[in-house]
C-alpha atoms as a PDB file:
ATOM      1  CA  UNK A   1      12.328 -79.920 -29.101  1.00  0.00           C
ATOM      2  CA  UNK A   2       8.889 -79.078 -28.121  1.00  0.00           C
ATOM      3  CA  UNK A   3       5.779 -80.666 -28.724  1.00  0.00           C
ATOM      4  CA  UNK A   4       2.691 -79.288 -30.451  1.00  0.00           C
ATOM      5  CA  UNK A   5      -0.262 -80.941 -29.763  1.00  0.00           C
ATOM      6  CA  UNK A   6      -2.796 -80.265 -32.622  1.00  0.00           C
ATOM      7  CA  UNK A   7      -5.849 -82.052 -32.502  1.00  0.00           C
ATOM      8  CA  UNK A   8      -7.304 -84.459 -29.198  1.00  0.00           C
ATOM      9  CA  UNK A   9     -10.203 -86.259 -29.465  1.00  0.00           C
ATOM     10  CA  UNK A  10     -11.695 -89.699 -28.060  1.00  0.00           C
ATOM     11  CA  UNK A  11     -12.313 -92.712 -30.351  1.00  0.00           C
ATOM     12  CA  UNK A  12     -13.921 -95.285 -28.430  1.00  0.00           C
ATOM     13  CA  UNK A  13     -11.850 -96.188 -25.570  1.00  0.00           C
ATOM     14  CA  UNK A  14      -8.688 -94.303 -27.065  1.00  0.00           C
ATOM     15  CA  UNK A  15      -7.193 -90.834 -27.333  1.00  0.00           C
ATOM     16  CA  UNK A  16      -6.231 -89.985 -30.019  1.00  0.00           C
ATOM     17  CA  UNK A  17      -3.406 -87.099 -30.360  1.00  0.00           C
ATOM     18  CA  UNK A  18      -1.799 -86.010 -33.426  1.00  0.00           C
ATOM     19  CA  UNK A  19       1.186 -83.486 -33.077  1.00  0.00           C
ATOM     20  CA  UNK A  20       2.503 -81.273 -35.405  1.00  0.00           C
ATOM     21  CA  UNK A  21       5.685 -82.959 -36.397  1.00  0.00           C
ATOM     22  CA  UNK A  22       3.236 -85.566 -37.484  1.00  0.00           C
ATOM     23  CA  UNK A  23       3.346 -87.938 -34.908  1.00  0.00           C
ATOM     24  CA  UNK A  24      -0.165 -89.744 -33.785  1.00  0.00           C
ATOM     25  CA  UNK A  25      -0.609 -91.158 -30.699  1.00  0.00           C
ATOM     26  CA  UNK A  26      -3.873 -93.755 -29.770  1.00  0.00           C
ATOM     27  CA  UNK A  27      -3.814 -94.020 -26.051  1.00  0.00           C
ATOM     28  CA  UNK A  28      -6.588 -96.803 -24.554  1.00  0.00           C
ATOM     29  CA  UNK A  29      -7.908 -95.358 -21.632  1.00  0.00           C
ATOM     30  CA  UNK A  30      -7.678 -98.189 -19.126  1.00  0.00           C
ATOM     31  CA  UNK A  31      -3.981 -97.407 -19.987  1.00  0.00           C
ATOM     32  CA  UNK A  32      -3.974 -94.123 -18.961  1.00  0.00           C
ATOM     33  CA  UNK A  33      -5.829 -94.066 -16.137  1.00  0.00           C
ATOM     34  CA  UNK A  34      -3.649 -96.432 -14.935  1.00  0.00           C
ATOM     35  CA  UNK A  35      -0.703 -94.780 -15.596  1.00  0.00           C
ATOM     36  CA  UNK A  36      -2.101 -91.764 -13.926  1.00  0.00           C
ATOM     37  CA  UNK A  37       1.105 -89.534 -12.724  1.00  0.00           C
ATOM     38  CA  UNK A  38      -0.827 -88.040  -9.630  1.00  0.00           C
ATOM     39  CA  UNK A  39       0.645 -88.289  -6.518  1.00  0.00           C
ATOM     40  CA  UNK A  40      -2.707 -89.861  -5.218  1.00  0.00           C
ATOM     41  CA  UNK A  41      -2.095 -92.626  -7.853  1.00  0.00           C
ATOM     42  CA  UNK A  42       1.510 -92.860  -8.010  1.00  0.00           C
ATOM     43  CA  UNK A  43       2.502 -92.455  -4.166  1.00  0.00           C
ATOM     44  CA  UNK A  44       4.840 -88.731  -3.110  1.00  0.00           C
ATOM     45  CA  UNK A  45       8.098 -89.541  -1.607  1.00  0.00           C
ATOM     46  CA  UNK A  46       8.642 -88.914   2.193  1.00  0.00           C
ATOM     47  CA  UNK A  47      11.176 -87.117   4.068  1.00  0.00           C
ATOM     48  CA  UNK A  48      13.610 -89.454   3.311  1.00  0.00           C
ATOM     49  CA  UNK A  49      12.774 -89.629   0.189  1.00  0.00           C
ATOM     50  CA  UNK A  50      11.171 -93.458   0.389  1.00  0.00           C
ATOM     51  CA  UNK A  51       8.052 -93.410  -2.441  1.00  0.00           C
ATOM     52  CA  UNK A  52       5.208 -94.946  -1.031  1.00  0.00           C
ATOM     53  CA  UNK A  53       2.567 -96.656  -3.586  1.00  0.00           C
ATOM     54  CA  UNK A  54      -1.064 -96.067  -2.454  1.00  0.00           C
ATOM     55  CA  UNK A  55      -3.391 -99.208  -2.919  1.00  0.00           C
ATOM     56  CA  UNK A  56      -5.755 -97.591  -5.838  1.00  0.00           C
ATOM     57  CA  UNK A  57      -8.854 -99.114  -7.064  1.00  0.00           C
ATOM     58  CA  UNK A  58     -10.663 -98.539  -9.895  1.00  0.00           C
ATOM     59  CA  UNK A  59     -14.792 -98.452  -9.933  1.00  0.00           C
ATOM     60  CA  UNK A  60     -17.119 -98.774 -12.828  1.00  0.00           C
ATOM     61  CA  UNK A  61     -16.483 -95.443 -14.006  1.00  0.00           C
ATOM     62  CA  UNK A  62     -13.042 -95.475 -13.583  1.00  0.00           C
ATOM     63  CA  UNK A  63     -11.868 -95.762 -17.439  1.00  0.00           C
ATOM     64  CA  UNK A  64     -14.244 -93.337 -18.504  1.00  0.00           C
ATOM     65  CA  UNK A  65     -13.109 -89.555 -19.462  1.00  0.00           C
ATOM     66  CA  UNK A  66     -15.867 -86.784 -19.460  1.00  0.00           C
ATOM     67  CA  UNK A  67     -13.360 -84.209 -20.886  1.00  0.00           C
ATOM     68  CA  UNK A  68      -9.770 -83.132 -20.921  1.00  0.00           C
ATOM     69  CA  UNK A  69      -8.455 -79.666 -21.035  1.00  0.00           C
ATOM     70  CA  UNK A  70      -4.641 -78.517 -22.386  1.00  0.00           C
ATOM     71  CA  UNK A  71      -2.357 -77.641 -19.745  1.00  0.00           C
ATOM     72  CA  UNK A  72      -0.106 -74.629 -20.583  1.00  0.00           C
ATOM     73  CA  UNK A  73       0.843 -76.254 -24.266  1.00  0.00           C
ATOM     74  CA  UNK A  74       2.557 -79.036 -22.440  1.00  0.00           C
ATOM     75  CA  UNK A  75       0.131 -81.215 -21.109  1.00  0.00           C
ATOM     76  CA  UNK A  76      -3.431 -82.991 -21.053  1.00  0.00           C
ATOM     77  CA  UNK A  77      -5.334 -82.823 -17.631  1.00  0.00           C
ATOM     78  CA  UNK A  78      -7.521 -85.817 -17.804  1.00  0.00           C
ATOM     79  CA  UNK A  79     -11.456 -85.673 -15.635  1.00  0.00           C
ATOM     80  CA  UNK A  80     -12.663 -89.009 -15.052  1.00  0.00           C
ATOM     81  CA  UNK A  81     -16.145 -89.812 -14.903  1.00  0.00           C
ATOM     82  CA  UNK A  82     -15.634 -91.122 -11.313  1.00  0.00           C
ATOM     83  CA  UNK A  83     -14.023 -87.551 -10.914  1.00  0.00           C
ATOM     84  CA  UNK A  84     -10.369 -87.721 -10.738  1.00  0.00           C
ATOM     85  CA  UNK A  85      -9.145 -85.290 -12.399  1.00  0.00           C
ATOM     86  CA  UNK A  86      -5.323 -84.825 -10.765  1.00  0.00           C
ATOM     87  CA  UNK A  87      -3.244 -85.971 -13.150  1.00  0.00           C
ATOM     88  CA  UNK A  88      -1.125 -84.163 -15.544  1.00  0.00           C
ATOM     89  CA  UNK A  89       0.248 -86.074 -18.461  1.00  0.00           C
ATOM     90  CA  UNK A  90       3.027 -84.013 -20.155  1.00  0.00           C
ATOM     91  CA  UNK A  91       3.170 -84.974 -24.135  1.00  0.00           C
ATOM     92  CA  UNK A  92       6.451 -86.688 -23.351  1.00  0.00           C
ATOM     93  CA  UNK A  93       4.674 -88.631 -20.463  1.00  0.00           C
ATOM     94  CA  UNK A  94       2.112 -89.377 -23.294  1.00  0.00           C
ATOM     95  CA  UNK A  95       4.725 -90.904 -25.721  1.00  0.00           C
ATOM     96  CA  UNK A  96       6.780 -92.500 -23.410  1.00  0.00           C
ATOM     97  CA  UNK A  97       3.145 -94.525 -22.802  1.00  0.00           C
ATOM     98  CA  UNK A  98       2.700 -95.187 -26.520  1.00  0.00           C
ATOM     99  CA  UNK A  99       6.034 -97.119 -27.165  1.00  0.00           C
ATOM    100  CA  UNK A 100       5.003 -99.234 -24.382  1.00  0.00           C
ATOM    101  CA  UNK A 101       2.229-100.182 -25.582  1.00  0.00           C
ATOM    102  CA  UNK A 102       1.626-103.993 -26.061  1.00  0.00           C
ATOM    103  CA  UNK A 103       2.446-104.423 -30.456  1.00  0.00           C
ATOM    104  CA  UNK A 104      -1.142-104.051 -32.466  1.00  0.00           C
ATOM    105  CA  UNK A 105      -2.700-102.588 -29.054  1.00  0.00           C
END
């Protein structure tokens, strides 16, 4: 079934999605950004197929987002305000994330 996002907006250091089956999502950005899917964040696998994981480190701004744009109805691109902008976080990425979540965070 597909997702609908309806509304996006930051709250304080949160996203906040709601969808049109009604679900609502509150995403903290340190979260996020950590979680970023990019290959520059995440690692790309080799020839082989081995992933490597690239040593990333987050500055000042790191946890800060400037804007976000809708990716062909099936994503959120995320810009940083120490501008990395390169991930894409599908809506099932973005749920996935919320029922991790640590309980009452």
């Amino acid at each position: 079934m597909a997702m609908t996002l309806e509304q996006a907006t930051l709250i304080g250091n949160e996203l906040a999605l709601a969808f049109a089956d009604g679900r609502e999502l509150y995403l903290p950005l340190p979260m996020l950004r950590r979680a970023c899917p990019c290959a520059a964040c995440q690692g790309e696998p080799d020839a082989l197929g081995r992933v490597v994981r690239p040593l990333v480190e987050h500055g000042p701004q790191a946890f800060e987002v400037v804007k976000f744009e809708v990716v062909g109805g099936y994503a959120l691109q995320l810009h940083w305000a120490d501008g990395h902008a390169y991930g894409i976080y599908t809506y099932p990425y973005l749920l996935k994330l919320d029922s991790l979540k640590e309980p009452g965070g």
